[in-house]
Protein backbone atom coordinates (compact mmCIF):
# COMPACT_ATOMS: atom_id res chain seq x y z
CA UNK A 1 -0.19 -45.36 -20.27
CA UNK A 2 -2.97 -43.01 -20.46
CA UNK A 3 -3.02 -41.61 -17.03
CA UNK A 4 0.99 -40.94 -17.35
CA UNK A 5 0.49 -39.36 -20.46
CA UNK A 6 -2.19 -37.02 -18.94
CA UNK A 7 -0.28 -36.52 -15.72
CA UNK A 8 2.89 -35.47 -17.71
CA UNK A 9 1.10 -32.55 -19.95
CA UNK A 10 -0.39 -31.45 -16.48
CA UNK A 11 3.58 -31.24 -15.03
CA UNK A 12 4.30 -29.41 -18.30
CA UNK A 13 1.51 -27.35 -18.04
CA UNK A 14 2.38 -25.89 -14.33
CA UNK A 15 6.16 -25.58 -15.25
CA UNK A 16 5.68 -23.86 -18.43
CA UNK A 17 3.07 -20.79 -17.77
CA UNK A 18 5.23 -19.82 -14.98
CA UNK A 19 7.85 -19.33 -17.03
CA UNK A 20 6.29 -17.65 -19.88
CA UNK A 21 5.13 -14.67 -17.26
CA UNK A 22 8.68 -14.27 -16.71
CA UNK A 23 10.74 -12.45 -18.75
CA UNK A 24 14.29 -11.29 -20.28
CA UNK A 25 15.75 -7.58 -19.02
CA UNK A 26 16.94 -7.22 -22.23
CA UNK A 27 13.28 -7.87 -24.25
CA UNK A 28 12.07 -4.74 -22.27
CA UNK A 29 14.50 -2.54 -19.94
CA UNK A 30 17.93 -0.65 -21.80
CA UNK A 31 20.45 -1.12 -19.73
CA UNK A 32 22.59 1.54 -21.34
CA UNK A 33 19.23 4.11 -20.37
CA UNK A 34 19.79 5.37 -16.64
CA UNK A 35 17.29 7.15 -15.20
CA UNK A 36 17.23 8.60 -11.34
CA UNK A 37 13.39 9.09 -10.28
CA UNK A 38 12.20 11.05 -6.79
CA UNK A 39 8.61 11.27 -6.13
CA UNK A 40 5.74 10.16 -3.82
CA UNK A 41 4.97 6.40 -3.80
CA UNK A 42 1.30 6.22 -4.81
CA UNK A 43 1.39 1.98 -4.54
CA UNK A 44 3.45 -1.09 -3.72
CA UNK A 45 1.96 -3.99 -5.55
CA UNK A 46 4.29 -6.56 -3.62
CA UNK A 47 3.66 -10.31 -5.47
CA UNK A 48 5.26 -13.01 -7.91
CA UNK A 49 7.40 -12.89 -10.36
CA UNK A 50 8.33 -8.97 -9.83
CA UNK A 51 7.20 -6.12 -7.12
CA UNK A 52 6.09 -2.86 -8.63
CA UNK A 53 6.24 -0.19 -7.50
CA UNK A 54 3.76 3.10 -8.53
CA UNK A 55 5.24 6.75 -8.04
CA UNK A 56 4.53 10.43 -9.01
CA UNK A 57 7.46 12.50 -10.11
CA UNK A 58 7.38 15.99 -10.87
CA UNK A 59 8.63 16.68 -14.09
CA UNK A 60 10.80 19.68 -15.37
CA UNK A 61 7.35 21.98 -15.52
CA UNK A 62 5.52 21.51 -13.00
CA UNK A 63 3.49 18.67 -14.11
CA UNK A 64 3.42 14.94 -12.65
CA UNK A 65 4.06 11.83 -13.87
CA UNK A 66 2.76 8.44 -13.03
CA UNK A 67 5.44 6.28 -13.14
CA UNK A 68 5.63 2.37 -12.78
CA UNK A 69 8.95 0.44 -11.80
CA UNK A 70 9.57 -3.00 -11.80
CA UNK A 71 11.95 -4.55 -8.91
CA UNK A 72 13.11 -8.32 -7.92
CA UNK A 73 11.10 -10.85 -6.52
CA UNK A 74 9.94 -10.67 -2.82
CA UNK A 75 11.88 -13.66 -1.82
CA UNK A 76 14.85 -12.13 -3.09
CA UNK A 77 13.82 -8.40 -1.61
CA UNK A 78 13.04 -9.69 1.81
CA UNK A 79 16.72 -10.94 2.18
CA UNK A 80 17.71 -7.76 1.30
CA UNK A 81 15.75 -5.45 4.24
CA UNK A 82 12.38 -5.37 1.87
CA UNK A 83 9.32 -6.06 3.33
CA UNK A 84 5.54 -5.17 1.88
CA UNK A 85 4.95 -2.69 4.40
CA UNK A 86 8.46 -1.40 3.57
CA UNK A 87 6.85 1.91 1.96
CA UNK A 88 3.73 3.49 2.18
CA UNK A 89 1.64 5.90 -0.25
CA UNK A 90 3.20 9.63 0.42
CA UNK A 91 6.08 8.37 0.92
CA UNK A 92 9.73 10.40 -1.06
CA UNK A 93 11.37 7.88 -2.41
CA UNK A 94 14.56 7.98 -4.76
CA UNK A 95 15.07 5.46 -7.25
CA UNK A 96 18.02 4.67 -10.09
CA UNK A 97 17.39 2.03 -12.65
CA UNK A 98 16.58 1.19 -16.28
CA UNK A 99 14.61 2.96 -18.40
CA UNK A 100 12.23 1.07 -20.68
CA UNK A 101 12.58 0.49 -24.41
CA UNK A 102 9.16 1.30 -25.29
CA UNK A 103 9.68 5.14 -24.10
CA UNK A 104 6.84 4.65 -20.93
CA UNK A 105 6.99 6.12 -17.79
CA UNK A 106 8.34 2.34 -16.67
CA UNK A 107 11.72 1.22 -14.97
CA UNK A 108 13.57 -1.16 -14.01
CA UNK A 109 14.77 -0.38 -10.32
CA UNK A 110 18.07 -1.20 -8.88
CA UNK A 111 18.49 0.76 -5.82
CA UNK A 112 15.85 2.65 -4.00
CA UNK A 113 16.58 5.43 -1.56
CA UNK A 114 14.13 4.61 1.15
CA UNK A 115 12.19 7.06 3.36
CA UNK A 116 15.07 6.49 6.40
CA UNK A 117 17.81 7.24 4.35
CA UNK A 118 18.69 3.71 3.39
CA UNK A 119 19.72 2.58 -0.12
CA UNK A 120 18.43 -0.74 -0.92
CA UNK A 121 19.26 -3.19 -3.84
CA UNK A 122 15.75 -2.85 -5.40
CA UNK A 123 16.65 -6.85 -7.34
CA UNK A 124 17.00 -6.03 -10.85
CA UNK A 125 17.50 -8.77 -13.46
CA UNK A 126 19.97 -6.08 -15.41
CA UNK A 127 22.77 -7.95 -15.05
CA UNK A 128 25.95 -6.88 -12.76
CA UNK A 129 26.16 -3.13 -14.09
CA UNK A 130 25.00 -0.60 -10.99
CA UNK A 131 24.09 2.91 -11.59
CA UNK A 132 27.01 5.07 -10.77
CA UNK A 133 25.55 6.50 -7.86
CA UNK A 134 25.06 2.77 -6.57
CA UNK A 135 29.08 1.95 -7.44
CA UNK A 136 29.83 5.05 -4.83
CA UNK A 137 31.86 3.59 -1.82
CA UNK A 138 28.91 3.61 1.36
CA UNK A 139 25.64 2.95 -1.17
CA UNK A 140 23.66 0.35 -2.15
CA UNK A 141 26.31 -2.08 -0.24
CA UNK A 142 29.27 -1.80 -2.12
């Protein structure tokens, strides 16, 4: 009885602290908060549950930001034309997405402009709303 009791906390144990990393859109991104970002990709930090992705932007004077964007999980960004040597650090990138509720240079991406030209779904957990420039017939596959 012992040994099934102490196997079944272990089960528990692996199924619950992957879950806790994970988290709700809602609890951190504003769905109703667009934002369109172009800048330089400084980093691709490609790994489980979410990709992020590091970029300077230029802001209105001059000055540049370090911003931080959350996308989907690899699995789901491979099938989608992602790989981790999909973007490099230089690279001009364009992304639309959700801005955070905490007011931080942080995002929530759902469609990145790549270096080629392409627009790629960027996995966002937002839901089924697109950023206007991604409902535009010929981007972001729709």
């Amino acid at each position: 009885m012992r040994a099934g009791l102490g196997f079944g906390i272990a089960v528990a144990a692996v199924v619950v602290q992957p879950m806790s990393a994970h988290h709700a859109f809602s609890a951190e991104f504003d769905a109703n908060k667009v934002v369109t970002l172009k800048g330089s990709v400084t980093k691709l930090d490609w790994r489980n549950p979410h990709i992020w992705l590091y970029l300077d932007v230029k802001d209105d004077k001059g000055g540049v930001d370090a911003w931080q964007c959350e996308g989907g999980a690899p699995n789901t960004l491979t099938r989608n034309g992602w790989s981790k040597n999909s973007l490099k650090s230089g690279d001009q990138i364009v992304i639309e997405g959700y801005l955070a509720k905490d007011a931080s240079k942080t995002c929530n991406m759902r469609l990145v402009k790549m270096p080629d030209g392409r627009d790629i779904f960027a996995g966002s957990t937002a839901g089924d709303g697109l950023p206007t420039a991604a409902k535009t017939p010929g981007r972001g596959g729709r």
